[in-house]
Structure formats: C-alpha cells, structure tokens
Protein backbone atom coordinates (compact mmCIF):
# COMPACT_ATOMS: atom_id res chain seq x y z
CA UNK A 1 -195.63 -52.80 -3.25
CA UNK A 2 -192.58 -50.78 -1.94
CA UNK A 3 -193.06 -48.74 1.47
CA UNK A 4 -195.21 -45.53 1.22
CA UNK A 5 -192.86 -42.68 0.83
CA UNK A 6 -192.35 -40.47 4.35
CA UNK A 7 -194.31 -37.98 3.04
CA UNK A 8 -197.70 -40.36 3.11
CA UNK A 9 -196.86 -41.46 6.88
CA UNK A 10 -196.29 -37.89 7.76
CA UNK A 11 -199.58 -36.94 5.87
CA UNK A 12 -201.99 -39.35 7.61
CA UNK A 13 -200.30 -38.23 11.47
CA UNK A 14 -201.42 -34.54 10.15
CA UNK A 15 -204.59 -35.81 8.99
CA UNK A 16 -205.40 -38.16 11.82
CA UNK A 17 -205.06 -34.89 14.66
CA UNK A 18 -206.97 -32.52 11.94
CA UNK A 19 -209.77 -34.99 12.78
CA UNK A 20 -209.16 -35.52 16.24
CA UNK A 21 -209.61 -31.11 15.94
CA UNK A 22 -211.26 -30.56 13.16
CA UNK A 23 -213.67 -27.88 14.76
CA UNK A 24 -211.07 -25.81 16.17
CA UNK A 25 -209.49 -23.24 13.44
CA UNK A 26 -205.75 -24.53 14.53
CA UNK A 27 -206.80 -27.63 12.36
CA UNK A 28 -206.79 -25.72 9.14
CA UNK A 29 -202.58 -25.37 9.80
CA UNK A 30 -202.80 -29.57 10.10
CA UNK A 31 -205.00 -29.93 7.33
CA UNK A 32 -203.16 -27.29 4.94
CA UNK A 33 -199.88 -29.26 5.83
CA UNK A 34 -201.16 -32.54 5.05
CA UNK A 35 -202.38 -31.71 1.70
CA UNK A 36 -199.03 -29.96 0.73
CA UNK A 37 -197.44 -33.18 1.72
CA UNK A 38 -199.98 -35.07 -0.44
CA UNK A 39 -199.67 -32.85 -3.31
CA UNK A 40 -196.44 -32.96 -3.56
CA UNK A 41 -196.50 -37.18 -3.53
CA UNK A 42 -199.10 -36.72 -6.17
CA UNK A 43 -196.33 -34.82 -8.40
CA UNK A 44 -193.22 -36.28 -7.62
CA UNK A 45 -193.74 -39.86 -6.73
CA UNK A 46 -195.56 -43.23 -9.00
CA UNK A 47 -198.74 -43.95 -10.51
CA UNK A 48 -199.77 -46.02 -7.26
CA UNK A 49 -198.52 -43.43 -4.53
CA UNK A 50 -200.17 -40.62 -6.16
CA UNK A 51 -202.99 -42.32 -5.94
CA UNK A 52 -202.82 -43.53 -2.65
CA UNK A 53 -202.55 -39.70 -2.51
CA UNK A 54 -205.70 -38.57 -3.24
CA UNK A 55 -207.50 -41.41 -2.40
CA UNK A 56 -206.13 -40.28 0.96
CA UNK A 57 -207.22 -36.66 0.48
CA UNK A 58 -211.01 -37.83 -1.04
CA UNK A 59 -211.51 -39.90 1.95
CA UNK A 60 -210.72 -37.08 4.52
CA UNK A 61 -212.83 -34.68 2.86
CA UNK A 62 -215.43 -36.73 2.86
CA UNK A 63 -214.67 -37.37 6.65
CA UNK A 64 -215.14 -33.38 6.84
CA UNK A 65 -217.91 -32.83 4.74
CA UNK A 66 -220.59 -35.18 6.97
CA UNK A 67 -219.19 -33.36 10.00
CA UNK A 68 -220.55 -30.44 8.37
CA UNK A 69 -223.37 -31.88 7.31
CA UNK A 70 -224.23 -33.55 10.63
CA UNK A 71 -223.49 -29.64 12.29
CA UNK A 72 -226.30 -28.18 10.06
CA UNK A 73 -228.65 -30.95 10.92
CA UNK A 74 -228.65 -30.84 14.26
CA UNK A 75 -228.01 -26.99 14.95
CA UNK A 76 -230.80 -24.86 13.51
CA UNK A 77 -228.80 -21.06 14.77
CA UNK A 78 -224.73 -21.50 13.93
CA UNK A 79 -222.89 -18.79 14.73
CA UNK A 80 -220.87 -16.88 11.69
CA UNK A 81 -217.90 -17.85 12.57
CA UNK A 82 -218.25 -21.61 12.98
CA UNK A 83 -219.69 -21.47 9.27
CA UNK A 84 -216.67 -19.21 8.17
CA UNK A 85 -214.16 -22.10 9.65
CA UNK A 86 -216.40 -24.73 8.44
CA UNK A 87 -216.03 -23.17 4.85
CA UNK A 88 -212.38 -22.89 5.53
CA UNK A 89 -212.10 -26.33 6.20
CA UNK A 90 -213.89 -27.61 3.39
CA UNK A 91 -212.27 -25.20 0.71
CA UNK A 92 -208.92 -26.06 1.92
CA UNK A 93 -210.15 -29.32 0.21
CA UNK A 94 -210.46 -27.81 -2.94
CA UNK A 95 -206.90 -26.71 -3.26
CA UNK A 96 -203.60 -28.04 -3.88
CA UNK A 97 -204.85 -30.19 -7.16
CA UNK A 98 -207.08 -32.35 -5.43
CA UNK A 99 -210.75 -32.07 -6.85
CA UNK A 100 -213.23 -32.08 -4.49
CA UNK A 101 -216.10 -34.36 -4.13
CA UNK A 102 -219.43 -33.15 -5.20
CA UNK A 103 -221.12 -33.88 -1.98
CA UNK A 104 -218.30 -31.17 -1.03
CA UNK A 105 -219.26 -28.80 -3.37
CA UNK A 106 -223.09 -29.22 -2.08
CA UNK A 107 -222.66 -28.86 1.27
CA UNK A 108 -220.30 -25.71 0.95
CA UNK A 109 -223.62 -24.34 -1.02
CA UNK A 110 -225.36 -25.36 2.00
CA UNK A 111 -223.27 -23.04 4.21
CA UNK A 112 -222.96 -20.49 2.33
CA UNK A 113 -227.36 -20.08 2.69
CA UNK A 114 -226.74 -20.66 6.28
CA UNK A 115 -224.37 -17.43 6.14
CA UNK A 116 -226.83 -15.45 4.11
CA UNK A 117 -229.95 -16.50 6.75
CA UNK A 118 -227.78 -15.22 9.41
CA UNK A 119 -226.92 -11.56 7.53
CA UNK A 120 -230.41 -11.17 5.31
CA UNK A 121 -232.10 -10.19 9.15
CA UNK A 122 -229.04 -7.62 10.04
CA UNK A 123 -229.86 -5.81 6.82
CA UNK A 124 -232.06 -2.74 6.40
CA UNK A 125 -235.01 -2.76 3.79
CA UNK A 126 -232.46 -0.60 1.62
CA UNK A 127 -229.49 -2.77 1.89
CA UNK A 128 -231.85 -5.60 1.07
CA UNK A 129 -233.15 -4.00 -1.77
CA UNK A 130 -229.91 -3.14 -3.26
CA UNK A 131 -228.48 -7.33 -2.62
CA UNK A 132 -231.29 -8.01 -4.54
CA UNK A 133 -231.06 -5.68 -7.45
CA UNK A 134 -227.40 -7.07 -7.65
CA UNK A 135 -228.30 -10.86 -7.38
CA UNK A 136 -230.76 -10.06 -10.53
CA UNK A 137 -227.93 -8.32 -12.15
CA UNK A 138 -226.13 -11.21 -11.63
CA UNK A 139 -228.66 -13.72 -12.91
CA UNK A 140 -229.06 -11.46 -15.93
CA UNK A 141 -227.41 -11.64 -19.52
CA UNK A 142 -227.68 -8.36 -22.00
CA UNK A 143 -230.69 -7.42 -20.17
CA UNK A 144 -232.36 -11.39 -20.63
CA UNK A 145 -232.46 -13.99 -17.89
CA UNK A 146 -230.24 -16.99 -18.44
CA UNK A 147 -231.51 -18.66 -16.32
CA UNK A 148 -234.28 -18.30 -13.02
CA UNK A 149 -232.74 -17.40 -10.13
CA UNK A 150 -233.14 -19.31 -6.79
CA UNK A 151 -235.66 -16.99 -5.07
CA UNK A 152 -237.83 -17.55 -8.39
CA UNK A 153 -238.86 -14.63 -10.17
C-alpha cells in the first residue's frame, strides 16, 4: 500500500480539531475543508484512496451524528441556534458526493421537530392555522391524500 496522498493527512488534522470543536460554528470552516480535501481524493486519486476517503468521511459523520443525538437526549429546551449549527454540521455531511448515513438522515429529522416545538408556541392561532393548511396542501395530491400526514388526520 503506497503512502496516503497529502490530501488524506491534511484531511484527518481538519477533521481531528472539527471534533475537538465540533459545537462551536468555527468548526463548520474545518469540517467544510476537510471534506473538499476528501472529495477531491475521492475524484482524482485510486480505487483504495477514494475509499479510504469516504470511509473517512462516514466515520466522522457518524462521530457527529451521536453528538447530536446524545444533545437531544439529555437537553429537553435547545436553543434555536444550537439546532441551526447542529443542522449545519450534519448537512455539511451530505455534500461534496459523500452520501450520508441514514442514522444521519434520521437524526437531522429529529432536529428539524425540535425546531418546529420551539416556533409552533411563538405562533398565533392564525399563523398556526395557516402552517397547517399548507402542511395539508403539502401532503395532498389533485385534491387526494397520498399519503397520512404525521399529525394523523
């Protein structure tokens, strides 16, 4: 096996102080930085380094999904903009070719509820009327459900 190209070694310093940081939002320049690195190795170098590659970027997301997870475990009231960096950090995940785990994609779904519990209070009965006639719009097809929606019907 030949030496991991520099872009690899520079990846995993990135990634190691994204963890070390990973709540702060200066982390997202660390993270975003890392992946470009990674993406590129996944275009431009072998078989085996583009895999080491994502394997790389799968086991970091991971690393940052059950922080998140662990965050809405233990703290019932999370401020909007912790779940706003949260979902920063975990869509960053999402981009640059790499495809996200589906534990990802779940606990993104989980903040985004978390978001909505801490807005649906802030809104007056009409505003809440209206997000509901447009979430039924939005679970509706030519005037037929396609499917129930989440609040059940």
């Amino acid at each position: 096996m030949r030496l991991e190209p520099p872009e690899i070694t520079q990846a995993r310093g990135l990634l190691a102080k994204f963890l070390n940081d990973m709540a702060r939002p200066e982390s997202l320049i660390k993270l975003a930085r890392a992946l470009s690195l990674l993406s590129h190795v996944r275009t431009k170098e072998t078989a085996e380094m583009s895999l080491v590659a994502t394997q790389l970027a799968a086991a970091y997301a991971k690393l940052a999904q059950a922080a998140v997870e662990s965050l809405l475990a233990q703290v019932p009231a999370i401020q909007g903009a912790s779940l706003n960096h949260w979902d920063s950090v975990l869509t960053e995940f999402s981009g640059y070719g790499f495809i996200p785990p589906p534990e990802l994609t779940k606990t993104r779904a989980k903040l985004f509820m978390r978001r909505i519990d801490n807005v649906i209070p802030l809104l007056s009965p009409e505003e809440r009327q209206h997000l509901i006639a447009k979430l039924e719009a939005t679970y509706t097809k030519k005037g037929k459900p396609h499917s129930s929606p989440p609040w059940g019907k």
